[in-house]
C-alpha atoms as a PDB file:
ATOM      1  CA  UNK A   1     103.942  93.467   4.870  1.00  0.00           C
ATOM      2  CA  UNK A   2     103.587  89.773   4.922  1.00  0.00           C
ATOM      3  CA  UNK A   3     100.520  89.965   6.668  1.00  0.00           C
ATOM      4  CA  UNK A   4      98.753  92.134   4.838  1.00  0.00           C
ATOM      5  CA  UNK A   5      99.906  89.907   1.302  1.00  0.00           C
ATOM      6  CA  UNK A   6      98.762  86.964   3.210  1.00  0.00           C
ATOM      7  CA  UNK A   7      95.406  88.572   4.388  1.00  0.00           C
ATOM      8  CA  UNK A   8      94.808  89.571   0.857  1.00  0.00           C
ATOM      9  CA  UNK A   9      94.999  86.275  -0.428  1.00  0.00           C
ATOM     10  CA  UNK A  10      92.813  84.457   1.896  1.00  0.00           C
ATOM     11  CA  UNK A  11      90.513  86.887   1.501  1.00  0.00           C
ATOM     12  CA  UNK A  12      90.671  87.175  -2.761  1.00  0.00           C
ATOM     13  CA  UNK A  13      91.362  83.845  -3.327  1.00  0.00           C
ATOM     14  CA  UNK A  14      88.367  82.383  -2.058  1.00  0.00           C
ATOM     15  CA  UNK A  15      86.086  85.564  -3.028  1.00  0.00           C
ATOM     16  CA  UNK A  16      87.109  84.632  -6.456  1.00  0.00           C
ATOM     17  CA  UNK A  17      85.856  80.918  -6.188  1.00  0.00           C
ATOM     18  CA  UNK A  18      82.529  82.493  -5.282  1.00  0.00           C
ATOM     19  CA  UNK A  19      82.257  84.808  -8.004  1.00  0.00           C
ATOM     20  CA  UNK A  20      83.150  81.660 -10.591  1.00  0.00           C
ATOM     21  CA  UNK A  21      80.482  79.413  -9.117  1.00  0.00           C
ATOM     22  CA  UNK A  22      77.895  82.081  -9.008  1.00  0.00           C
ATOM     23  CA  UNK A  23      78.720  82.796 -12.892  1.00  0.00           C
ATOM     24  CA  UNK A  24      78.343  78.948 -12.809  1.00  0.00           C
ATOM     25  CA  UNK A  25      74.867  79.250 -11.799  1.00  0.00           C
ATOM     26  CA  UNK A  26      75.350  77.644  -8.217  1.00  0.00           C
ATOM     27  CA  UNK A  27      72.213  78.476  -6.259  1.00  0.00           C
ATOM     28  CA  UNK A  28      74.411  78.007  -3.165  1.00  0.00           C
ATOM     29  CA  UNK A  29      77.133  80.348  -4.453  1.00  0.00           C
ATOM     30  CA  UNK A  30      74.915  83.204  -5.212  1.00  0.00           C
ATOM     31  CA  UNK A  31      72.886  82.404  -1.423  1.00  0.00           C
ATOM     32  CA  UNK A  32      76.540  82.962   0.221  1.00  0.00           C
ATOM     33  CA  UNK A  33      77.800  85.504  -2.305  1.00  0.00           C
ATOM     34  CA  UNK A  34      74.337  87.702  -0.870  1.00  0.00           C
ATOM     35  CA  UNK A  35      74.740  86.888   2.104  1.00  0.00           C
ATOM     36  CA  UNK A  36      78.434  88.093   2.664  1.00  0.00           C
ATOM     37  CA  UNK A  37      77.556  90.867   0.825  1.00  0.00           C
ATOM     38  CA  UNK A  38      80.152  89.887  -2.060  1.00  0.00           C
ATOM     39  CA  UNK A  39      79.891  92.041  -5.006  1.00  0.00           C
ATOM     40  CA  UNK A  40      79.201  89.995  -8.042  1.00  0.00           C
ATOM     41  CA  UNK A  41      78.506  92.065 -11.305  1.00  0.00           C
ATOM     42  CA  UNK A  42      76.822  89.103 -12.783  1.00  0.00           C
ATOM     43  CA  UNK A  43      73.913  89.350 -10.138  1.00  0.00           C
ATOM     44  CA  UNK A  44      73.908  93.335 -10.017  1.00  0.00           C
ATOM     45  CA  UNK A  45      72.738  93.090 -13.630  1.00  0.00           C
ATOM     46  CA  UNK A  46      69.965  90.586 -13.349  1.00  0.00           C
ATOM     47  CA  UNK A  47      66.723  91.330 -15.142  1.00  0.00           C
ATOM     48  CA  UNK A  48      67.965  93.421 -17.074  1.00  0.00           C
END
């Protein structure tokens, strides 16, 4: 069980530092946000 909390951390925590630096408009968060595939519901919506 402490695996799995400790897997989900390293994984969310640092997903969530994307997600604030794409919002940020980071051109480099939102190249590594696409290219780990990292859903982001501020770039799903653009142009629209």
């Amino acid at each position: 069980l402490a695996a799995q909390k400790l897997a989900r951390v390293l994984t969310n925590d640092p997903g969530m530092g994307v997600i604030r630096h794409v919002d940020a408009g980071y051109d480099l968060a939102i190249d590594v946000a696409r290219e780990k595939h990292v859903h982001v519901p501020m770039l799903d919506t653009e142009g629209e």
